[in-house]
N, C-alpha and C. Protein backbone atom coordinates (compact mmCIF):
# COMPACT_ATOMS: atom_id res chain seq x y z
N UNK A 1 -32.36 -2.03 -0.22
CA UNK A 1 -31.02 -1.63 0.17
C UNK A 1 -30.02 -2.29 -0.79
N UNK A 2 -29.18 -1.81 -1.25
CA UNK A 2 -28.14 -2.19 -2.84
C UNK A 2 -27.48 -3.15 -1.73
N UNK A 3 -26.90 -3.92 -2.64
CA UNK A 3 -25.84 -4.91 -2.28
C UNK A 3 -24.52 -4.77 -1.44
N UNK A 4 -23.71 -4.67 -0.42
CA UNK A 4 -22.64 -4.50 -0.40
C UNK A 4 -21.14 -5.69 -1.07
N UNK A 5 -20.77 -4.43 -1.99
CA UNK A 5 -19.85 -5.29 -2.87
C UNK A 5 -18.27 -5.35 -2.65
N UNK A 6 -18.42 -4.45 -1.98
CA UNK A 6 -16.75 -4.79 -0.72
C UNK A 6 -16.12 -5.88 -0.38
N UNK A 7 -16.76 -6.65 0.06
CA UNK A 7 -16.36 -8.25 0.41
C UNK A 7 -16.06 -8.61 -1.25
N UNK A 8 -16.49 -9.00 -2.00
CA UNK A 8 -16.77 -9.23 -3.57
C UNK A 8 -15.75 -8.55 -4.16
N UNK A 9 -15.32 -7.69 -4.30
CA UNK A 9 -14.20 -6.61 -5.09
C UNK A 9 -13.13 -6.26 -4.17
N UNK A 10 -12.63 -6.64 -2.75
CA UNK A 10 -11.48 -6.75 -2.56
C UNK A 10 -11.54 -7.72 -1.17
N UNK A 11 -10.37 -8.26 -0.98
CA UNK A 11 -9.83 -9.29 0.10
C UNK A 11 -8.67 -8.44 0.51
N UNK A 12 -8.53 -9.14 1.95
CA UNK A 12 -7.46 -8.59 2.82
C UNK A 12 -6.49 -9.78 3.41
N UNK A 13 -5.33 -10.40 3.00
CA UNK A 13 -4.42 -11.33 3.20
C UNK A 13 -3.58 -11.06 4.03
N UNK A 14 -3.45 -11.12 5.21
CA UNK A 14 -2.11 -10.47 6.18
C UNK A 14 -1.24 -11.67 5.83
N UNK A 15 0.12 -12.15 5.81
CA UNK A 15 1.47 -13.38 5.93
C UNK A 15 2.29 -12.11 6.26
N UNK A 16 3.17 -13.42 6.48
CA UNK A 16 4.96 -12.97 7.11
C UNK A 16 5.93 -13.30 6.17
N UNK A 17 5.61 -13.30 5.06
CA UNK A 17 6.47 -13.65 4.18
C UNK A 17 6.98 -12.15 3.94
N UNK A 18 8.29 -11.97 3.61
CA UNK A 18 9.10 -10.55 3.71
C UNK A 18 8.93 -9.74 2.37
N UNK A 19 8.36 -8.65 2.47
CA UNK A 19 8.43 -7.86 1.87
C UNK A 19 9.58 -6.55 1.92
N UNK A 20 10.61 -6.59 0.71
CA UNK A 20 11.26 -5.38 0.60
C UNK A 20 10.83 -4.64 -0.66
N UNK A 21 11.15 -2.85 -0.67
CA UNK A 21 10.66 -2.00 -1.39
C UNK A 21 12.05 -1.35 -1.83
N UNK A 22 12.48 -1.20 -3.16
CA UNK A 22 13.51 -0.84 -3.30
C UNK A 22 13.56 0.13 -4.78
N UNK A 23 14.41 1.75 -4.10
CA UNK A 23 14.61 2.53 -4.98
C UNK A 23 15.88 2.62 -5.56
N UNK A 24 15.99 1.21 -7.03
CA UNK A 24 17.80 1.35 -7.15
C UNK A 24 18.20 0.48 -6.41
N UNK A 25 19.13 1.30 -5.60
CA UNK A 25 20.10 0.66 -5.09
C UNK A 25 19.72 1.20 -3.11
N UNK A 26 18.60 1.63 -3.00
CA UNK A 26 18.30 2.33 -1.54
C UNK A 26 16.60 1.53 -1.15
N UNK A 27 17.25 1.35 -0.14
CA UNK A 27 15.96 0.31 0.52
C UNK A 27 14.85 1.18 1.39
N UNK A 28 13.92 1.32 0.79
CA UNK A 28 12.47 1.99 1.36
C UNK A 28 12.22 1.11 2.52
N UNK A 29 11.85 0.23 2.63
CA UNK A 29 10.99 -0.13 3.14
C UNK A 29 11.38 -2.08 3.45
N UNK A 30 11.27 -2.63 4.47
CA UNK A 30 11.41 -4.19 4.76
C UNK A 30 10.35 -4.59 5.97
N UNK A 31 10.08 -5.20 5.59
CA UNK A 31 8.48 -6.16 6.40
C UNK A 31 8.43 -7.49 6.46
N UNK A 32 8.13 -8.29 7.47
CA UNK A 32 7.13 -9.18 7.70
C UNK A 32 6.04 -9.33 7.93
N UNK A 33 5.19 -8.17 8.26
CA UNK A 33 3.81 -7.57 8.75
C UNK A 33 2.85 -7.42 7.68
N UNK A 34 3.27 -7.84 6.73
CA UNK A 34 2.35 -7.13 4.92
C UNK A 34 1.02 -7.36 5.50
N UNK A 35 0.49 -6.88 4.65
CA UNK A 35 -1.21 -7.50 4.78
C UNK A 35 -1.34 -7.00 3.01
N UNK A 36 -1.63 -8.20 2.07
CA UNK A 36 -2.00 -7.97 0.90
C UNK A 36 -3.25 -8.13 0.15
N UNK A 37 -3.50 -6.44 -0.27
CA UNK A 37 -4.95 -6.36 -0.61
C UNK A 37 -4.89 -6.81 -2.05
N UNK A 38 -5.85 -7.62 -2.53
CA UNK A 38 -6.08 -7.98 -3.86
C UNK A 38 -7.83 -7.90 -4.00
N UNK A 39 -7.74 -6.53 -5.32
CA UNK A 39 -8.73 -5.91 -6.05
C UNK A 39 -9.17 -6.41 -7.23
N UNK A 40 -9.97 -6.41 -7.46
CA UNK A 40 -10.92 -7.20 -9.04
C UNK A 40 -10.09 -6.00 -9.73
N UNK A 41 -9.57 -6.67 -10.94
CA UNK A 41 -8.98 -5.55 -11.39
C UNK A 41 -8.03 -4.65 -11.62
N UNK A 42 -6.92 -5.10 -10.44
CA UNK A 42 -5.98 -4.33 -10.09
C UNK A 42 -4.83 -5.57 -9.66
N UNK A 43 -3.80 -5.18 -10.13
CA UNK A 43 -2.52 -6.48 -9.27
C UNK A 43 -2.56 -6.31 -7.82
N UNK A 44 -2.18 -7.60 -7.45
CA UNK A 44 -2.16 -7.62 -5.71
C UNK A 44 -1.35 -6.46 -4.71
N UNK A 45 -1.63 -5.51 -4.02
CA UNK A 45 -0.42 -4.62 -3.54
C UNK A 45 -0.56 -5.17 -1.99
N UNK A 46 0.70 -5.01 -1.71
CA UNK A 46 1.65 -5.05 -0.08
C UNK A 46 1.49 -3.97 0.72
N UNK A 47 0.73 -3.45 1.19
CA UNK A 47 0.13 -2.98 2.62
C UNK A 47 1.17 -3.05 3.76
N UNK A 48 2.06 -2.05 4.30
CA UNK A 48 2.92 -2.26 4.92
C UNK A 48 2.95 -1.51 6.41
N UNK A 49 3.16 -1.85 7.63
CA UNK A 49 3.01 -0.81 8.14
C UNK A 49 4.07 0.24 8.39
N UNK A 50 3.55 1.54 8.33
CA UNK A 50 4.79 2.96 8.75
C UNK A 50 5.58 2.68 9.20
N UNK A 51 5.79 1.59 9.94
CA UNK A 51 7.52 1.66 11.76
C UNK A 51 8.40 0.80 10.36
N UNK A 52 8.02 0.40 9.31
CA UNK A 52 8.93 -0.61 8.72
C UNK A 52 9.59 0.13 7.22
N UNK A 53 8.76 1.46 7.21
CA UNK A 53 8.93 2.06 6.11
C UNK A 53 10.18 3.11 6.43
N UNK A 54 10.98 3.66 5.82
CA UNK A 54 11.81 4.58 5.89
C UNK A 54 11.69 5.50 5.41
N UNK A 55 10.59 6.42 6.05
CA UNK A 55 9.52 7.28 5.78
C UNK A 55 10.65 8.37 5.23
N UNK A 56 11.78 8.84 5.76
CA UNK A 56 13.12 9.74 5.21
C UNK A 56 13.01 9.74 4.02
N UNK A 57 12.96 8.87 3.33
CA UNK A 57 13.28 8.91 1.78
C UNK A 57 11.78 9.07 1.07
N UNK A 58 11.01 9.46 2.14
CA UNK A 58 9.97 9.31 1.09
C UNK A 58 8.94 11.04 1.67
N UNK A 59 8.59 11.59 0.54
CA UNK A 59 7.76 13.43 0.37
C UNK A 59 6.49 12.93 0.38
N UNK A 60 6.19 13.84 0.91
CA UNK A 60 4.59 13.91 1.14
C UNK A 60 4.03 14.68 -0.26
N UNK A 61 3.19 14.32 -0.86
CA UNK A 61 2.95 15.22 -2.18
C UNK A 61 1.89 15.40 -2.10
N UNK A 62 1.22 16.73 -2.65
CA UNK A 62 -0.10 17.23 -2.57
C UNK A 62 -1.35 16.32 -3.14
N UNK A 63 -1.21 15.12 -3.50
CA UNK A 63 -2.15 14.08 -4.55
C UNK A 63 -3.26 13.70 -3.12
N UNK A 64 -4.03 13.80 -3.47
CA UNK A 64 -5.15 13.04 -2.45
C UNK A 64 -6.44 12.75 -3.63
N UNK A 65 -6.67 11.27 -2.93
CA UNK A 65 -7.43 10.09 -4.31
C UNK A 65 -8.45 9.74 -3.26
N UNK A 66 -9.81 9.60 -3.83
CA UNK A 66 -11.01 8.76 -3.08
C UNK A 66 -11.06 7.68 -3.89
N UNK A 67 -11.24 6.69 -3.02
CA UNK A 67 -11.51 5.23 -3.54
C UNK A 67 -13.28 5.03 -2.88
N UNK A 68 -14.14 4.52 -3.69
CA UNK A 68 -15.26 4.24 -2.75
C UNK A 68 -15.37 2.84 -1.91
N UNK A 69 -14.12 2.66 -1.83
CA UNK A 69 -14.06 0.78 -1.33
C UNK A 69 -13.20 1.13 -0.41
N UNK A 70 -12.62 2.49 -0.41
CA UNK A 70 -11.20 2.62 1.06
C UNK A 70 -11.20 3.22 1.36
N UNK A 71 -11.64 4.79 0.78
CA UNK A 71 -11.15 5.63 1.55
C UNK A 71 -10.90 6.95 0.55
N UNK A 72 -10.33 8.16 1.35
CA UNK A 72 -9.27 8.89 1.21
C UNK A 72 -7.80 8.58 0.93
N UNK A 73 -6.96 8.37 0.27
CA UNK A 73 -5.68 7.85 0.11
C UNK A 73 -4.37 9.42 0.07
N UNK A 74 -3.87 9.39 0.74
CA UNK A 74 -2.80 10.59 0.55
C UNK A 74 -1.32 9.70 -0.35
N UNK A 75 -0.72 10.72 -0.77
CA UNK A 75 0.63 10.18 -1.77
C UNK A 75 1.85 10.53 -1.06
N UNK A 76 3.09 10.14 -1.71
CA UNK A 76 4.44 10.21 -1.31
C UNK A 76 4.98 10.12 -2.57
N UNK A 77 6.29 10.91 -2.43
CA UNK A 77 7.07 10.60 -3.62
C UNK A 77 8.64 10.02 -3.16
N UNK A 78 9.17 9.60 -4.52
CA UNK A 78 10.45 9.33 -3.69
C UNK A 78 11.61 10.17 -4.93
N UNK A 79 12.51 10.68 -4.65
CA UNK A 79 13.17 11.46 -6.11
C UNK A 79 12.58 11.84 -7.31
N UNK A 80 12.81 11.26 -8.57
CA UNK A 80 12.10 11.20 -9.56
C UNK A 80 11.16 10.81 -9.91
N UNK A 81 10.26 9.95 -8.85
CA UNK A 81 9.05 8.68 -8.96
C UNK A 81 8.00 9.94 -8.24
N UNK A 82 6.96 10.02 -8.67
CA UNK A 82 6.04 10.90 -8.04
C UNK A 82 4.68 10.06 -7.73
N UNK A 83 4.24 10.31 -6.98
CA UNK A 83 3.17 9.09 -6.75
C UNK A 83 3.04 8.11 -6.23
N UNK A 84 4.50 7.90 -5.76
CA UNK A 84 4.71 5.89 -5.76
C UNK A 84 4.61 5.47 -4.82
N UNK A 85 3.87 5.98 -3.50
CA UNK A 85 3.56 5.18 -2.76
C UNK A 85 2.40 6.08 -2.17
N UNK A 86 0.94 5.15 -1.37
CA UNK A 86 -0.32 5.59 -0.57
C UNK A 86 -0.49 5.09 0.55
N UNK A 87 -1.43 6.15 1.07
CA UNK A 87 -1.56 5.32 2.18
C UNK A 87 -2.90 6.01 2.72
N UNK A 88 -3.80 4.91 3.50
CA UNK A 88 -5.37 5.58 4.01
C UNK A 88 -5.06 5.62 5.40
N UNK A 89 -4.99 7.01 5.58
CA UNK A 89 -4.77 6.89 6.95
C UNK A 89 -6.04 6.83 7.83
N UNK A 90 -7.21 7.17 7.31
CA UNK A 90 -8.02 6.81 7.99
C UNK A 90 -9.37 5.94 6.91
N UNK A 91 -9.27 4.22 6.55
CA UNK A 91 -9.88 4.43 5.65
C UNK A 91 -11.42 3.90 6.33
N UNK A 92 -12.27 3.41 5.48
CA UNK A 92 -13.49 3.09 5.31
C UNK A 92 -13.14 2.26 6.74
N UNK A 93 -14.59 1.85 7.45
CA UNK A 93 -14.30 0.92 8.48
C UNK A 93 -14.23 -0.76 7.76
N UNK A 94 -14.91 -1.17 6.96
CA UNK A 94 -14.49 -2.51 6.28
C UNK A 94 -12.72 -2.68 5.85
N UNK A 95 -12.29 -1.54 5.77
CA UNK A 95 -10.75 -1.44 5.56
C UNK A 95 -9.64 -1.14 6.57
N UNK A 96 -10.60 -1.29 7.67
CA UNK A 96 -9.73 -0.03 8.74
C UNK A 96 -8.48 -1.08 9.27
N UNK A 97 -8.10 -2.78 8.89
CA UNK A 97 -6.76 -3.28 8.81
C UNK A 97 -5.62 -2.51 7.90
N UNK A 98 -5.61 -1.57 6.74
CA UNK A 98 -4.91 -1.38 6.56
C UNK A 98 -4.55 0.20 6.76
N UNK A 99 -5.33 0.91 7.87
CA UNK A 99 -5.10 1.93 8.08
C UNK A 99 -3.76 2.33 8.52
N UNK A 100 -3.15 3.61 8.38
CA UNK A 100 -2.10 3.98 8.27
C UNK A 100 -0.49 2.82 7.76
N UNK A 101 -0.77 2.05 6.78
CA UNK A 101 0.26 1.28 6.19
C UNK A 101 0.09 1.65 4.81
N UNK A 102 1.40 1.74 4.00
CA UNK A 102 2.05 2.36 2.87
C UNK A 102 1.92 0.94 2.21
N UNK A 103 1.40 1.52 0.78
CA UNK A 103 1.44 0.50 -0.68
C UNK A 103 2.49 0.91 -1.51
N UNK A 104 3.24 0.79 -2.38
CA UNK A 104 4.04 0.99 -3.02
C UNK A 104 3.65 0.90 -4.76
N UNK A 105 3.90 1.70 -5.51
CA UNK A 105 3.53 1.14 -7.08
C UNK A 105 4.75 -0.07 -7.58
N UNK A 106 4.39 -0.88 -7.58
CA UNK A 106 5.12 -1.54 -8.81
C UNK A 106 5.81 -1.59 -9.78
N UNK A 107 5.75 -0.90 -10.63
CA UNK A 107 5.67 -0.12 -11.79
C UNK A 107 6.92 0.55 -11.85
N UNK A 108 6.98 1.41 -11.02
CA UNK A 108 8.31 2.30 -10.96
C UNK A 108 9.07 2.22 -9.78
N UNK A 109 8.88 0.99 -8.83
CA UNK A 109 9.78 0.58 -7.81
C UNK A 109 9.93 -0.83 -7.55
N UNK A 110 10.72 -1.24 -7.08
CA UNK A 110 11.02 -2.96 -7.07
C UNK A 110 10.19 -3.49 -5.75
N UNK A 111 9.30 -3.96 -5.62
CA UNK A 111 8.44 -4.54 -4.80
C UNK A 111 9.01 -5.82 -4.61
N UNK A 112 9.45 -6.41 -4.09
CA UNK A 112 9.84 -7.98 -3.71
C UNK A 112 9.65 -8.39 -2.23
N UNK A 113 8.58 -9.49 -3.02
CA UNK A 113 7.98 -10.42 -1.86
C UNK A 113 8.56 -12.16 -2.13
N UNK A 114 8.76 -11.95 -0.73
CA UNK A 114 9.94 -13.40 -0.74
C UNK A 114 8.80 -14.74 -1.11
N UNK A 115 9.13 -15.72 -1.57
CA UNK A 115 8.01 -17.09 -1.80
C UNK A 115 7.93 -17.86 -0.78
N UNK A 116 8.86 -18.23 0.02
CA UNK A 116 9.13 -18.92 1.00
C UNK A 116 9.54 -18.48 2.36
């Protein structure tokens, strides 16, 4: 029977340290609830849940991604940003803490997680 490498290639960190998501000058999203997944491989992302997101500003877009470590992942867009945020709404059962909570890209939105 192969190894399971799940445990090994990603961790699941829940804190209360505040997470805001910001497009510009318009606030997606504010949390204390994060739970942050960190992937071999990948920068740490903020796992947020839906009641904290301001789902209004954010499209449902036709993108659907398989991960073999999570899941099914569906997309959102927000204006000009296409892609920029996922979410497993139903994922793998080793993952099923971050079921139905929104990740955000980095990249093309301001992710800020407080230090203290």
């Amino acid at each position: 029977m192969p190894a399971d490498t799940t445990q090994d290639r990603i961790s699941l960190h829940p804190h209360t340290r505040r997470v805001r998501v910001w497009d510009g000058d318009t606030l997606l999203a504010d949390s204390t609830r994060a739970i942050e997944l960190r992937e071999r491989g990948y920068p740490p992302r903020q796992y947020l849940p839906q009641s904290d997101v301001h789902m209004g500003h954010l499209k449902r877009s036709e993108t659907v991604t398989h991960c073999p470590f999570k899941g099914d992942a569906t997309y959102y867009s927000v204006d000009e940003h296409h892609d920029v945020a996922w979410q497993y709404a139903n994922p793998l059962a080793k993952m099923a803490a971050i079921a139905g909570r929104l990740a955000f890209d980095d990249t093309a939105l301001d992710v800020r997680v407080e230090t203290a």
